[in-house]
Protein backbone atom coordinates (compact mmCIF):
# COMPACT_ATOMS: atom_id res chain seq x y z
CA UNK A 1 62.30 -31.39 -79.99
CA UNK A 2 58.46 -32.14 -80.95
CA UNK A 3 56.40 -31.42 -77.84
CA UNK A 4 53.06 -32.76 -77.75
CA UNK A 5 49.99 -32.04 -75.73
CA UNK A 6 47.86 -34.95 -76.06
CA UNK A 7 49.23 -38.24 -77.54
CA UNK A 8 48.99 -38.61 -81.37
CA UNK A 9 45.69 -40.95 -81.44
CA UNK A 10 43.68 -37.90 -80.48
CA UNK A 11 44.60 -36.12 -83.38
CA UNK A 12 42.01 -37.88 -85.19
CA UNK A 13 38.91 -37.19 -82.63
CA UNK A 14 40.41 -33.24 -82.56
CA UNK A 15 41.33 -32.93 -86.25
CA UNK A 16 44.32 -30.94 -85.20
CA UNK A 17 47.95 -31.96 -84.35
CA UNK A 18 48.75 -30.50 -81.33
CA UNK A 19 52.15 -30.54 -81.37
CA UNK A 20 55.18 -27.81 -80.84
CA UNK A 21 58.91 -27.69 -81.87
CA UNK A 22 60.76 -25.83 -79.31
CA UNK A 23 64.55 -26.57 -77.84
CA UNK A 24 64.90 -28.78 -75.30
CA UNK A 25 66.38 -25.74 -73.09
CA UNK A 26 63.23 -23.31 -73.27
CA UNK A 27 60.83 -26.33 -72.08
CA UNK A 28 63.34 -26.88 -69.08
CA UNK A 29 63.21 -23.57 -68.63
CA UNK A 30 59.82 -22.82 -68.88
CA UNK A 31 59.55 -25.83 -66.21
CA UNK A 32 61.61 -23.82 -63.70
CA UNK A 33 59.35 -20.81 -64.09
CA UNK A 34 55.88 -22.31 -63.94
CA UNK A 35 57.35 -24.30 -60.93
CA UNK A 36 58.58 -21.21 -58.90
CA UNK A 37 55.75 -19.86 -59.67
CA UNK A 38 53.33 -22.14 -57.87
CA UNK A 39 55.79 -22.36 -55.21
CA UNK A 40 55.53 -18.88 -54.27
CA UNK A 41 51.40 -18.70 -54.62
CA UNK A 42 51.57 -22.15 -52.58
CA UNK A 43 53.54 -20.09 -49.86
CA UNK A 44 51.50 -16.37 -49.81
CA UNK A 45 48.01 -19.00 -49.45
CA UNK A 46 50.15 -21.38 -46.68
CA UNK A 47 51.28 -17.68 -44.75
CA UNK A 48 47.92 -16.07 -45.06
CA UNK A 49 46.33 -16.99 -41.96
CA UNK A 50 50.23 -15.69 -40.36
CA UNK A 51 49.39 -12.35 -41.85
CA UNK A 52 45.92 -12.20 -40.85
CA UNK A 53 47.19 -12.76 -37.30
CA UNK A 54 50.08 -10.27 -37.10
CA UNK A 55 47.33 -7.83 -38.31
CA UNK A 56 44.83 -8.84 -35.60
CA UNK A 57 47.47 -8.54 -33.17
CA UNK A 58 48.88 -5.13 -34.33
CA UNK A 59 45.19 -3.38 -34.05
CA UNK A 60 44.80 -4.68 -30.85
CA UNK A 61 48.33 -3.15 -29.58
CA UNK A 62 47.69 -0.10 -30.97
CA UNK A 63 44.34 0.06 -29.50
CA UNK A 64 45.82 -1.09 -25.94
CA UNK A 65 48.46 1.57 -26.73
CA UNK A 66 45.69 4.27 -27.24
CA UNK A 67 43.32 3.35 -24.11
CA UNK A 68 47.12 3.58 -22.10
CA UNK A 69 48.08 7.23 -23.08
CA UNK A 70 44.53 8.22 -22.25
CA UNK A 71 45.08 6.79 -18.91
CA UNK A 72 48.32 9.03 -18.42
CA UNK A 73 46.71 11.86 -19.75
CA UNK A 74 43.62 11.61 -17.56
CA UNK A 75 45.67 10.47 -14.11
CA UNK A 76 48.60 13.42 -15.29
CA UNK A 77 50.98 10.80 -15.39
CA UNK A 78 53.01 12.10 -18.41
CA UNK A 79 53.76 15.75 -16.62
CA UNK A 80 57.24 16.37 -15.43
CA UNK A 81 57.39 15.87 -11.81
CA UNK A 82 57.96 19.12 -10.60
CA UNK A 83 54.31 20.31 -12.19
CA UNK A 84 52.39 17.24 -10.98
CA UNK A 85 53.54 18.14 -7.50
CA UNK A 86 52.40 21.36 -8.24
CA UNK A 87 49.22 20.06 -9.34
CA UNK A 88 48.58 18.04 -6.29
CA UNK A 89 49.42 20.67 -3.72
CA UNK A 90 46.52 23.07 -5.21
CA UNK A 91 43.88 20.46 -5.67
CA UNK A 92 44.49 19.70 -1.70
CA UNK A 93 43.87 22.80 -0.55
């Protein structure tokens, strides 16, 4: 099968006949690729502002996440009970 790129009255303003012979299966198939192709660009640019979220949201967890274990550490709250008892009893007296 002759595939052409532009129709044949431009060969005259180009000076070149832009033409190809390939099977009819490789342009079909060719089709299929370019087309899942642009399909999956078309999705990674339509989920980008997804991503960009989840990110935002992630770094803000793990900051909450950080500021909480401080908390513990500071107010003792992640000793065993038996210490923080303990701990209480001598800063009383």
């Amino acid at each position: 099968m002759n595939v052409r790129l532009l129709p044949s009255e431009f060969d005259g303003f180009l000076g070149v006949d832009v033409s190809l012979s390939i099977p009819v299966f490789v342009l079909f198939l060719s089709g299929v690729i370019f087309g899942l192709f642009v399909g999956f660009v078309w999705e990674w640019i339509r989920e980008m502002k997804h991503r960009s979220a989840s990110n935002r949201k992630s770094k803000d967890l793990a900051r909450v996440e950080n500021e909480l274990n401080q908390l513990k550490r500071d107010t003792g709250q992640n000793e065993d009970e038996v210490l923080l008892l303990l701990n209480n009893n001598q800063s009383n007296r």
